[in-house]
PDB file of N, CA and C in Angstrom:
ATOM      1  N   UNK A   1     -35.367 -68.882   4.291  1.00  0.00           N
ATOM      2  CA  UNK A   1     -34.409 -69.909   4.665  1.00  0.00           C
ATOM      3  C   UNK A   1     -33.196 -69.805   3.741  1.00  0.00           C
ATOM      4  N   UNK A   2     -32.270 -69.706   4.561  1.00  0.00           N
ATOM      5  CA  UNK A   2     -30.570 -69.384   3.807  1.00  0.00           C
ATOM      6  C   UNK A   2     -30.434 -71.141   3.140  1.00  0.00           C
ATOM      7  N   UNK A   3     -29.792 -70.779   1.356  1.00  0.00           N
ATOM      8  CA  UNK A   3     -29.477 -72.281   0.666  1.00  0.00           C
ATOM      9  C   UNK A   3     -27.867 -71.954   1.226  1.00  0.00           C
ATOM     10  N   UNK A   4     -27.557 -71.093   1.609  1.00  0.00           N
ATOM     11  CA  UNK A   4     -25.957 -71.678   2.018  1.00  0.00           C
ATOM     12  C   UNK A   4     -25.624 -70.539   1.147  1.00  0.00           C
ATOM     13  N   UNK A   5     -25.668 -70.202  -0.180  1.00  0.00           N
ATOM     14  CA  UNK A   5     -24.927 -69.495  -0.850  1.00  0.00           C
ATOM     15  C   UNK A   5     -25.785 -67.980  -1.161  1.00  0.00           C
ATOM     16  N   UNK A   6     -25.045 -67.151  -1.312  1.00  0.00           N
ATOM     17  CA  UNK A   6     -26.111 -65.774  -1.742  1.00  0.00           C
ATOM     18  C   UNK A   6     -25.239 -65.241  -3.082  1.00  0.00           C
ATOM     19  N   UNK A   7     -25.836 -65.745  -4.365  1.00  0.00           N
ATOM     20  CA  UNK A   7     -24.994 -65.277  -5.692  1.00  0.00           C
ATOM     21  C   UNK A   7     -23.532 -65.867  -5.625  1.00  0.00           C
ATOM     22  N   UNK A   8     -23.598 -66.563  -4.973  1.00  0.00           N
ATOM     23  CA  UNK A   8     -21.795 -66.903  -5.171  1.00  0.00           C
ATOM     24  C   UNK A   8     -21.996 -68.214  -5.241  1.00  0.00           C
ATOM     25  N   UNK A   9     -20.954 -68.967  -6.483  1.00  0.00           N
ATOM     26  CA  UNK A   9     -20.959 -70.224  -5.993  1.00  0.00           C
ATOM     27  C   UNK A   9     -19.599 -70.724  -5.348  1.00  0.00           C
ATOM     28  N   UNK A  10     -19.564 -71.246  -4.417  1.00  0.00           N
ATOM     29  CA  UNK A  10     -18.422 -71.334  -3.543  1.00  0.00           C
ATOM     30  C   UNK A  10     -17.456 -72.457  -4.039  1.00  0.00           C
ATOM     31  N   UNK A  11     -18.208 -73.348  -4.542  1.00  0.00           N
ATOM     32  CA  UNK A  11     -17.198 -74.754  -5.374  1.00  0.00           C
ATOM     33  C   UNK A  11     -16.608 -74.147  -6.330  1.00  0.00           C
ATOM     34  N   UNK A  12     -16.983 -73.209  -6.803  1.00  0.00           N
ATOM     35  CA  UNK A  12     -16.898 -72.747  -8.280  1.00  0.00           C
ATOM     36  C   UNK A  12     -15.620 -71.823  -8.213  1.00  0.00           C
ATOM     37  N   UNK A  13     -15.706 -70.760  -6.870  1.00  0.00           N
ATOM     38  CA  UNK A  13     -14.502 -70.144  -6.861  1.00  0.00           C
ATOM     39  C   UNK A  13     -13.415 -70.700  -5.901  1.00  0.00           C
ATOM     40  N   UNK A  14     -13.945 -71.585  -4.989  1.00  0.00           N
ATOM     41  CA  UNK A  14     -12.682 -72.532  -4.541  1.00  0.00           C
ATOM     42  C   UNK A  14     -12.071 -73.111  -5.607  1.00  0.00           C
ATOM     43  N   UNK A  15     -12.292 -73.717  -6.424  1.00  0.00           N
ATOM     44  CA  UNK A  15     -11.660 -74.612  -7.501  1.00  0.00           C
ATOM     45  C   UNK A  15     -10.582 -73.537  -8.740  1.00  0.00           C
ATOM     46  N   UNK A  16     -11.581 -72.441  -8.799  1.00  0.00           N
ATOM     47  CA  UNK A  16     -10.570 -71.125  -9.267  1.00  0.00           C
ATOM     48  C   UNK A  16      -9.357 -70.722  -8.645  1.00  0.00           C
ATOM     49  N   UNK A  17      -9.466 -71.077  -7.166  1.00  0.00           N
ATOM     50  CA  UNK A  17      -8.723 -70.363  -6.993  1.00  0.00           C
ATOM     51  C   UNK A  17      -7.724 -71.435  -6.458  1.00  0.00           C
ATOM     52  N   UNK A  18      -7.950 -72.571  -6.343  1.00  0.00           N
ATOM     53  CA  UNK A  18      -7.249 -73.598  -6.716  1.00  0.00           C
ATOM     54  C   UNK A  18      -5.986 -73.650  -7.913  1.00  0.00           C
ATOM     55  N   UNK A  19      -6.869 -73.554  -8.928  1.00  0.00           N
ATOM     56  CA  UNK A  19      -6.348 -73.561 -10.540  1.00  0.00           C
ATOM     57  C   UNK A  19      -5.111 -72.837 -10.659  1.00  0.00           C
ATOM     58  N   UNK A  20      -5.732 -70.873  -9.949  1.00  0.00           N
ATOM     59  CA  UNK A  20      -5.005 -69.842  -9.821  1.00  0.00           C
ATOM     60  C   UNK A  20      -3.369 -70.052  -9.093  1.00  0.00           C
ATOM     61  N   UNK A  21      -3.326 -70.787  -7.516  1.00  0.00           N
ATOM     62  CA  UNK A  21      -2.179 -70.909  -7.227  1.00  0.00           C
ATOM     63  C   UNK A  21      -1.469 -71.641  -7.896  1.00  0.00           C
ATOM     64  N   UNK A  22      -2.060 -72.952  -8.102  1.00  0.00           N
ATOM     65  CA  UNK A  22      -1.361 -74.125  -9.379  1.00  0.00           C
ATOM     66  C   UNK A  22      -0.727 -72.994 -10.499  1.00  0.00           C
ATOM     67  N   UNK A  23      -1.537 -72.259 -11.207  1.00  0.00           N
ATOM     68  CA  UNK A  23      -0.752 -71.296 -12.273  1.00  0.00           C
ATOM     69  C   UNK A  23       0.334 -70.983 -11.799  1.00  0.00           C
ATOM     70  N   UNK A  24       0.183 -70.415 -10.348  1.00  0.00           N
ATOM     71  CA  UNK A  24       1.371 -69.516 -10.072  1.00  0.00           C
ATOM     72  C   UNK A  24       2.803 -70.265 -10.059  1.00  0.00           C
ATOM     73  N   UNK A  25       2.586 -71.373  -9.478  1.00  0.00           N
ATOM     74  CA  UNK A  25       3.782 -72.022  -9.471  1.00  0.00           C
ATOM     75  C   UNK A  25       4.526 -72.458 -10.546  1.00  0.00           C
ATOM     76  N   UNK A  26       3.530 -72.906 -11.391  1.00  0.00           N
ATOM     77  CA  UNK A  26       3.920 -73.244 -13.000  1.00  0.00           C
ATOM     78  C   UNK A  26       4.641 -72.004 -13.629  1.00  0.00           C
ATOM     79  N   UNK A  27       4.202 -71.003 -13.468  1.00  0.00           N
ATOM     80  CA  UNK A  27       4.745 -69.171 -13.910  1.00  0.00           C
ATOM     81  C   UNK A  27       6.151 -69.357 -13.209  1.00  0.00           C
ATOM     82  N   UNK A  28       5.825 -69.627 -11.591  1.00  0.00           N
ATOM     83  CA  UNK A  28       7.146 -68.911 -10.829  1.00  0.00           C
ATOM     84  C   UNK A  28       8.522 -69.951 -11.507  1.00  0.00           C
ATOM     85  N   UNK A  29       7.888 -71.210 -11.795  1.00  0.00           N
ATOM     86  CA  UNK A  29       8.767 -72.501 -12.488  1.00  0.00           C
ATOM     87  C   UNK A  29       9.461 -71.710 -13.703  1.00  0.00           C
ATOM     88  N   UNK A  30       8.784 -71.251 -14.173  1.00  0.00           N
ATOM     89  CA  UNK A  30       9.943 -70.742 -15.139  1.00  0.00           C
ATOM     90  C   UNK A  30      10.897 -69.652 -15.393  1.00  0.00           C
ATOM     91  N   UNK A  31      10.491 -68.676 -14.259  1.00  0.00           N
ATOM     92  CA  UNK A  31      11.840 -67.608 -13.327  1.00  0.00           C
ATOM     93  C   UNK A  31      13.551 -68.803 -13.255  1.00  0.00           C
ATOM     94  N   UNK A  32      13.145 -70.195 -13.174  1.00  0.00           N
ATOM     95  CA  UNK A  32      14.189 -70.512 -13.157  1.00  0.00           C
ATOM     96  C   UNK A  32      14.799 -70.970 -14.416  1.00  0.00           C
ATOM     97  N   UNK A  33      14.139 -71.376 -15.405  1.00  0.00           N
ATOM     98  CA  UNK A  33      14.159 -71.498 -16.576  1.00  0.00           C
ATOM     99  C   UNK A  33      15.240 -70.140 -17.726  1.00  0.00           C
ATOM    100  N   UNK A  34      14.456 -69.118 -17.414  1.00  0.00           N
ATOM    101  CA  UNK A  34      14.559 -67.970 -18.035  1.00  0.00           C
ATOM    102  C   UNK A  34      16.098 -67.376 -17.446  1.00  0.00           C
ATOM    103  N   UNK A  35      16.658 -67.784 -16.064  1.00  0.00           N
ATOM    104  CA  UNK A  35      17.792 -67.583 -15.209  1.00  0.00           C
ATOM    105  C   UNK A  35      18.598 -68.219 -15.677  1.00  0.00           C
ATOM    106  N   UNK A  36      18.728 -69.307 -16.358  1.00  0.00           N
ATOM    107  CA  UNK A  36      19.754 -70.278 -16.667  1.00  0.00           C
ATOM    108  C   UNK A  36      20.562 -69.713 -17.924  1.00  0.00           C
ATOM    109  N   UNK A  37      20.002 -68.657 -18.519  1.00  0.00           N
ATOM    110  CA  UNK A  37      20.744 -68.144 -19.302  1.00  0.00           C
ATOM    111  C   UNK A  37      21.633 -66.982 -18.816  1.00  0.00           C
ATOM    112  N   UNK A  38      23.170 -67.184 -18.808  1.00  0.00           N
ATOM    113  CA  UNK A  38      23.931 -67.110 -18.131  1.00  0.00           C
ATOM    114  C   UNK A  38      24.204 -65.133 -19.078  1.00  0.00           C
ATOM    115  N   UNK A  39      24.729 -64.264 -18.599  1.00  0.00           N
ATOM    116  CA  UNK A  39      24.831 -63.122 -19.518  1.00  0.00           C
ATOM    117  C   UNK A  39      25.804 -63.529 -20.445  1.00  0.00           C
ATOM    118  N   UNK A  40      26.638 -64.585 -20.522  1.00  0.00           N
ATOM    119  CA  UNK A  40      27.551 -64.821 -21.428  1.00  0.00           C
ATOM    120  C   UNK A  40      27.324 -65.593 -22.524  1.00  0.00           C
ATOM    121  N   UNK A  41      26.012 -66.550 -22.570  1.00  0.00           N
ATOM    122  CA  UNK A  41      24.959 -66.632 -23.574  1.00  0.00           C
ATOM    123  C   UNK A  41      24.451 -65.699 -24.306  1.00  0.00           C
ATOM    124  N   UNK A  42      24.533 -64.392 -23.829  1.00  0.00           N
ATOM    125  CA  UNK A  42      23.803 -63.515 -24.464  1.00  0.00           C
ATOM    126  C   UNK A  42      24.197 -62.465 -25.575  1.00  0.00           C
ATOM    127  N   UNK A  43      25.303 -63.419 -25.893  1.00  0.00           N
ATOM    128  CA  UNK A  43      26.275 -62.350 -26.366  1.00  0.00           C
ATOM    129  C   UNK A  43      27.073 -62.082 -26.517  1.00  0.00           C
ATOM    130  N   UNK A  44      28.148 -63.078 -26.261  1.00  0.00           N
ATOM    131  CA  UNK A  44      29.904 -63.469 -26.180  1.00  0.00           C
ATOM    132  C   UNK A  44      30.161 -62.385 -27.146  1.00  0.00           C
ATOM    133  N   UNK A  45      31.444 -61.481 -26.736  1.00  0.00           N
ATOM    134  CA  UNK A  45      31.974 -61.160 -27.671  1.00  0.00           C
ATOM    135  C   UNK A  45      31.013 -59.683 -27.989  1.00  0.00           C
ATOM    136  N   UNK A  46      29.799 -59.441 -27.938  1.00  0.00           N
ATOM    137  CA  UNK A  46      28.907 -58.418 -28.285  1.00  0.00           C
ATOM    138  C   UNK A  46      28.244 -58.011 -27.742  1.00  0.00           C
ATOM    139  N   UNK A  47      29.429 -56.962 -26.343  1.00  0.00           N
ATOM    140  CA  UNK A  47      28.890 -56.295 -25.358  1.00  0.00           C
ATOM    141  C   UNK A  47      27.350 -55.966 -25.205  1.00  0.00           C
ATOM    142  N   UNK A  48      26.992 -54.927 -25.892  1.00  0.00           N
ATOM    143  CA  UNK A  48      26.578 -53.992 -26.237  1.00  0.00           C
ATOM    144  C   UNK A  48      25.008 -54.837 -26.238  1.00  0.00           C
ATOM    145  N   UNK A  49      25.019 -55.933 -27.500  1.00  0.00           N
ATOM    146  CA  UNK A  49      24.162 -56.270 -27.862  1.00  0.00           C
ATOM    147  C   UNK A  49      23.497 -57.779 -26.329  1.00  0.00           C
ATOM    148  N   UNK A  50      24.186 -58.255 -26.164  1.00  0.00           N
ATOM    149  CA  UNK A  50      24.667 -59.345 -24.937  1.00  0.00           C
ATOM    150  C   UNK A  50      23.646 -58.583 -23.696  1.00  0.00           C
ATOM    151  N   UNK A  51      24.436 -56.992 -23.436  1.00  0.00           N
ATOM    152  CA  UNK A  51      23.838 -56.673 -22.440  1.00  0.00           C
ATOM    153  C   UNK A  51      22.219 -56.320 -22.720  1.00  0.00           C
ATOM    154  N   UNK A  52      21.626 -55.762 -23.678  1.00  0.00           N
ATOM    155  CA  UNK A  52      20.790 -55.659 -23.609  1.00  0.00           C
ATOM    156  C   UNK A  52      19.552 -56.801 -23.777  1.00  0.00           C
ATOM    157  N   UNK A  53      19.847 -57.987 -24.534  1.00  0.00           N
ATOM    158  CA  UNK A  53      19.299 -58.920 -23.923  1.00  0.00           C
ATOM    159  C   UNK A  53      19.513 -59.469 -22.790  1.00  0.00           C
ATOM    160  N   UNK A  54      20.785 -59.507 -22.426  1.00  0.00           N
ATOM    161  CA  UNK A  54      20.649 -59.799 -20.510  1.00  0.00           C
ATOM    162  C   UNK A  54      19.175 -58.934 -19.734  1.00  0.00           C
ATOM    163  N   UNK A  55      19.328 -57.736 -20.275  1.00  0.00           N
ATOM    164  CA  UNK A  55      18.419 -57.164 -19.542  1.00  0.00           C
ATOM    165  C   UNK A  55      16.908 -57.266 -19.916  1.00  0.00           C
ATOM    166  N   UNK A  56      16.957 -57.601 -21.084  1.00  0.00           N
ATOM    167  CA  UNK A  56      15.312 -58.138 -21.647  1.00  0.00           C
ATOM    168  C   UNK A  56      14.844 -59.956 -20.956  1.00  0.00           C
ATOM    169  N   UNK A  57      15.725 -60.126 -20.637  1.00  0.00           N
ATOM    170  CA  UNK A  57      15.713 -61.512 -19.957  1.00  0.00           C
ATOM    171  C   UNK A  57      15.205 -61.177 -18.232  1.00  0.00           C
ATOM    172  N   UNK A  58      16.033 -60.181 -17.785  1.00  0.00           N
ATOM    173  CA  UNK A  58      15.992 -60.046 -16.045  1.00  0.00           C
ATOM    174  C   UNK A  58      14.587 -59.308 -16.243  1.00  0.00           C
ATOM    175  N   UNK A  59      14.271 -58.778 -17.039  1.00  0.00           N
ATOM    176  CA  UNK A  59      13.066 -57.969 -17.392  1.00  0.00           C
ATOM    177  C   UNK A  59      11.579 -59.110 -17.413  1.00  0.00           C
ATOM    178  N   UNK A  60      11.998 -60.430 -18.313  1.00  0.00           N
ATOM    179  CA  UNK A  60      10.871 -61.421 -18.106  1.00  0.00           C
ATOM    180  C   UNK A  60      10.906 -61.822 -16.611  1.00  0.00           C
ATOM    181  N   UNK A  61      12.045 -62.232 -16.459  1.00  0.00           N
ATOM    182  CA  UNK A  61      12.066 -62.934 -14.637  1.00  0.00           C
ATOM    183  C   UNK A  61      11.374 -62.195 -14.125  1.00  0.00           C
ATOM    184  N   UNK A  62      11.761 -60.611 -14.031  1.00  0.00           N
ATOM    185  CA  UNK A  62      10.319 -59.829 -12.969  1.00  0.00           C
ATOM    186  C   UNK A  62       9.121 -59.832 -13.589  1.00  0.00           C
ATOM    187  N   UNK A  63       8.772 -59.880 -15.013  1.00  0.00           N
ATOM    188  CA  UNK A  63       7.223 -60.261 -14.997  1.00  0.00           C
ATOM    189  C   UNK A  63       7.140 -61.209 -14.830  1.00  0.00           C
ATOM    190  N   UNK A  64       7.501 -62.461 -14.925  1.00  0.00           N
ATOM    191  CA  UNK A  64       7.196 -63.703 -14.357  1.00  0.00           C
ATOM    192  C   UNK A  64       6.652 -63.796 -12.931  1.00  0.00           C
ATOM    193  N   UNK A  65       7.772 -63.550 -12.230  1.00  0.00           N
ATOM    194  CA  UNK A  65       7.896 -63.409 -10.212  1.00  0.00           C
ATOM    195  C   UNK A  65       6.882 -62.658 -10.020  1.00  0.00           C
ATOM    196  N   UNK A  66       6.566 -61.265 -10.840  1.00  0.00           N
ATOM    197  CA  UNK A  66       4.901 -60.375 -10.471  1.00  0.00           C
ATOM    198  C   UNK A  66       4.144 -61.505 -10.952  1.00  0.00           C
ATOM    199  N   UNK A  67       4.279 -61.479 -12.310  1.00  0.00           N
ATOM    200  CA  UNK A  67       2.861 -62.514 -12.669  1.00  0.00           C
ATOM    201  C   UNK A  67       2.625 -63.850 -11.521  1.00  0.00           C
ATOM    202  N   UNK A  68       3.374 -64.417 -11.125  1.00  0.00           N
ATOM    203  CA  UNK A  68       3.382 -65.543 -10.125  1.00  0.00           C
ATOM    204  C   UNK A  68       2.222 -65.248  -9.114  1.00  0.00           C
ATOM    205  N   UNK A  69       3.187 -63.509  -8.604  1.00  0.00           N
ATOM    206  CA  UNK A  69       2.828 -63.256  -6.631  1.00  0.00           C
ATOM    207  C   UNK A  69       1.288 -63.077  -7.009  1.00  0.00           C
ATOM    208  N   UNK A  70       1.020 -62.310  -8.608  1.00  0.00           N
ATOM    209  CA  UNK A  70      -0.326 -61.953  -8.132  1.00  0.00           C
ATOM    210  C   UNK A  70      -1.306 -62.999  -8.444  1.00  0.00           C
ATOM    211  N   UNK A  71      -1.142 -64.078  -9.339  1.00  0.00           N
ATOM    212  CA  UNK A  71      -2.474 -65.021  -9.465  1.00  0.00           C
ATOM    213  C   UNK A  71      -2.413 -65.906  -8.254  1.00  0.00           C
ATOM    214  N   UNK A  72      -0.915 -65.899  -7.191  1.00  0.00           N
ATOM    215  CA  UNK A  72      -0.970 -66.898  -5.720  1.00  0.00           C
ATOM    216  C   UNK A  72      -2.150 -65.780  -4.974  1.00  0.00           C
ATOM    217  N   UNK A  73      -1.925 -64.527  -4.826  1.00  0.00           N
ATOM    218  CA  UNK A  73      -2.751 -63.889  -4.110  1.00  0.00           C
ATOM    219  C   UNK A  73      -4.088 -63.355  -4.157  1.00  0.00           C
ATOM    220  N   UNK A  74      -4.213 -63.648  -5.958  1.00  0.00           N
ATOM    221  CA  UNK A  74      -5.567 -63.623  -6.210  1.00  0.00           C
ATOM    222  C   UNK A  74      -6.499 -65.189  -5.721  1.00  0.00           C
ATOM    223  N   UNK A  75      -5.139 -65.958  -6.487  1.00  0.00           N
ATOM    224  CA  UNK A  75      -6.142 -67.167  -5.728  1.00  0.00           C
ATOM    225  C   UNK A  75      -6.369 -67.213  -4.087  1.00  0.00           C
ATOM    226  N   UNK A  76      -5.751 -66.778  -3.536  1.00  0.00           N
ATOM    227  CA  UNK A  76      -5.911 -66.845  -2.067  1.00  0.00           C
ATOM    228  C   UNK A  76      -6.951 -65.803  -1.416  1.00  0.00           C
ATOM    229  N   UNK A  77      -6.971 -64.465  -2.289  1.00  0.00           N
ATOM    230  CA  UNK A  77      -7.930 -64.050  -2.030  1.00  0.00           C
ATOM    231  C   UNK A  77      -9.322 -64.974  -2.112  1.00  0.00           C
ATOM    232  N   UNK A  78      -9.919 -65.389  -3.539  1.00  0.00           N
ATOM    233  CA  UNK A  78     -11.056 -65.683  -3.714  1.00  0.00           C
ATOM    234  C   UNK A  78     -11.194 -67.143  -2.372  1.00  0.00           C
ATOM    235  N   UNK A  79     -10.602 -67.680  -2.451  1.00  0.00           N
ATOM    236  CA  UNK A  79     -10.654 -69.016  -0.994  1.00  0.00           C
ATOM    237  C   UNK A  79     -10.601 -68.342   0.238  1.00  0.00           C
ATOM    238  N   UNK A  80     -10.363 -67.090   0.125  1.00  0.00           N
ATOM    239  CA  UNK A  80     -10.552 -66.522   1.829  1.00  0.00           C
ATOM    240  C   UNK A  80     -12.306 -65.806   1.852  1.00  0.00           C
ATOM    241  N   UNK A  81     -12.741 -65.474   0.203  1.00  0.00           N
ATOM    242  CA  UNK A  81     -14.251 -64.503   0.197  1.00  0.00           C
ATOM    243  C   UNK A  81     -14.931 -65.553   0.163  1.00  0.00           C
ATOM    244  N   UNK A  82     -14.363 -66.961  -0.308  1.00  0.00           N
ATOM    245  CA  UNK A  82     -15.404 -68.021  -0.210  1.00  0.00           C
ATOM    246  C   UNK A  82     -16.181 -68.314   1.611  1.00  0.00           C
ATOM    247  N   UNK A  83     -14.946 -67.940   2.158  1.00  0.00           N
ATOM    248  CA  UNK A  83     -14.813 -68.364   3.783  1.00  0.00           C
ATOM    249  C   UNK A  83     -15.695 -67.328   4.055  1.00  0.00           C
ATOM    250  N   UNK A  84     -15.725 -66.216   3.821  1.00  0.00           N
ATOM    251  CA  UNK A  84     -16.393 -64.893   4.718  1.00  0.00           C
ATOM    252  C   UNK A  84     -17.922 -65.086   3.696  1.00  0.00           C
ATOM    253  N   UNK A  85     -17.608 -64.911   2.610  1.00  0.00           N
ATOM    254  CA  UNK A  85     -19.125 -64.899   2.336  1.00  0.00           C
ATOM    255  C   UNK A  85     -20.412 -65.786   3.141  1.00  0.00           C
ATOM    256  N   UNK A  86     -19.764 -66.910   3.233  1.00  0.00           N
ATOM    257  CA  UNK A  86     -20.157 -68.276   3.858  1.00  0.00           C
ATOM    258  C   UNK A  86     -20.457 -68.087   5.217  1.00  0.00           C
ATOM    259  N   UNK A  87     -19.586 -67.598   5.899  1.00  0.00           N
ATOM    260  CA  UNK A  87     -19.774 -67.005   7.035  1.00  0.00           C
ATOM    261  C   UNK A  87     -20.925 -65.602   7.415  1.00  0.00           C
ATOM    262  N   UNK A  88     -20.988 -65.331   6.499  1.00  0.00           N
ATOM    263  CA  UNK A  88     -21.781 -64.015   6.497  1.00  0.00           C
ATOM    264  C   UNK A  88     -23.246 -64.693   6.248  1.00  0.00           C
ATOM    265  N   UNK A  89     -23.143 -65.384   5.170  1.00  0.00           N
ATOM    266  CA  UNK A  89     -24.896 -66.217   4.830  1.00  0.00           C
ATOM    267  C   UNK A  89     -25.171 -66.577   6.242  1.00  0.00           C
ATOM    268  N   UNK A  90     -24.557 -67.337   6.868  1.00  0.00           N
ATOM    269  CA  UNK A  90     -24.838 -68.191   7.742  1.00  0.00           C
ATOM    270  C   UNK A  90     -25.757 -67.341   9.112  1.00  0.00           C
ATOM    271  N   UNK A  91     -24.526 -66.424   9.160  1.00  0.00           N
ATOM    272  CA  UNK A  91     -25.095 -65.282  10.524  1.00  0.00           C
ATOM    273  C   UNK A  91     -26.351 -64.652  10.481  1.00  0.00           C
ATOM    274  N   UNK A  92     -26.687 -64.265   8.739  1.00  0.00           N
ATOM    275  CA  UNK A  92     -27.968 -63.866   8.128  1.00  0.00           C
ATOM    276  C   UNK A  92     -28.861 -64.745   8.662  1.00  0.00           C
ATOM    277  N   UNK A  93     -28.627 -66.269   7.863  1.00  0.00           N
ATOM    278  CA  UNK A  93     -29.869 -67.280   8.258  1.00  0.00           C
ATOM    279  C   UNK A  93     -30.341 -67.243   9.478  1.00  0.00           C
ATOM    280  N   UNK A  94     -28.888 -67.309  10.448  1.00  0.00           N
ATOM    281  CA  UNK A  94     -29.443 -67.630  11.821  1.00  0.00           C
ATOM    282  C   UNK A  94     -30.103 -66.297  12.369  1.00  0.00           C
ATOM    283  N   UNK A  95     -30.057 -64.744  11.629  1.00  0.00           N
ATOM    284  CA  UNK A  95     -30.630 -63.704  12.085  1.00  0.00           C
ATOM    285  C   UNK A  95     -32.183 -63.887  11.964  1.00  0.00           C
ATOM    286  N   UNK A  96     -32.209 -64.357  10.513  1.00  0.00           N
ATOM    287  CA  UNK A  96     -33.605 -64.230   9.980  1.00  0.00           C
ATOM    288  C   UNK A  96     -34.388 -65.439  10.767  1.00  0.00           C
ATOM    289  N   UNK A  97     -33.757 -66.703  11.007  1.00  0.00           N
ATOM    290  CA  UNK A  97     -35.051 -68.031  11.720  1.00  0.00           C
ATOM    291  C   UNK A  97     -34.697 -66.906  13.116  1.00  0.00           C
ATOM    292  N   UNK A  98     -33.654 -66.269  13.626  1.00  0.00           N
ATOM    293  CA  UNK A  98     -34.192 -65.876  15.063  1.00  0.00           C
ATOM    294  C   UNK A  98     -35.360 -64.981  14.821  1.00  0.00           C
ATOM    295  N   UNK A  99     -35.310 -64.580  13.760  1.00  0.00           N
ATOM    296  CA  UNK A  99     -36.467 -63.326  13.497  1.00  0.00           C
ATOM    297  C   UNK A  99     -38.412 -63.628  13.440  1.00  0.00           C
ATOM    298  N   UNK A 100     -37.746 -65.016  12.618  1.00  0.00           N
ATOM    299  CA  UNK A 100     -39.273 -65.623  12.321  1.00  0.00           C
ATOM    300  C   UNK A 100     -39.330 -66.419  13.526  1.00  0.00           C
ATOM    301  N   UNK A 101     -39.033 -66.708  14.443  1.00  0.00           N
ATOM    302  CA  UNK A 101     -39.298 -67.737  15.952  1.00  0.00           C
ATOM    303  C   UNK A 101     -40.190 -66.980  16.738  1.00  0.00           C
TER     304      UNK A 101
END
């Protein structure tokens, strides 16, 4: 008789992956943060030096925006294996009571 779960606990990685998109947004929140520094903050007056923190800056924004896309899509993964695993127990159970009937 199927308990519903096979090695997985399903509250356990719904709520992960809960947590996970919440991260992401909090991450992607500060792509705008990190933008507000204008290249002329970076350096008035000291080309050279200005530009290359401009570019150590546009450099966090894209790890930020990656770091974001991938813990939204990790979390979305694990809430979609919660769905199929679940789905998969289920088809089992109902294989196995058709089996024992």
């Amino acid at each position: 008789m199927s308990t519903g779960e096979v090695g997985v606990q399903g509250d356990g990685l719904v709520s992960l992956g809960t947590k996970m998109r919440d991260s992401a947004g909090v991450v992607n929140g500060q792509v705008q943060q990190v933008a507000m520094v204008a290249p002329t903050d970076t350096g008035f007056g000291y080309k050279t030096q200005g530009d290359a923190i401009h570019n150590g800056l546009l450099a966090v924004q894209q790890w930020l925006k990656d770091w974001s896309e991938a813990t939204q899509l990790t979390g979305d993964a694990m809430g979609q294996t919660v769905v199929e695993v679940s789905t998969v127990d289920k088809e089992n159970s109902d294989n196995t009571q058709q089996a024992a009937s």
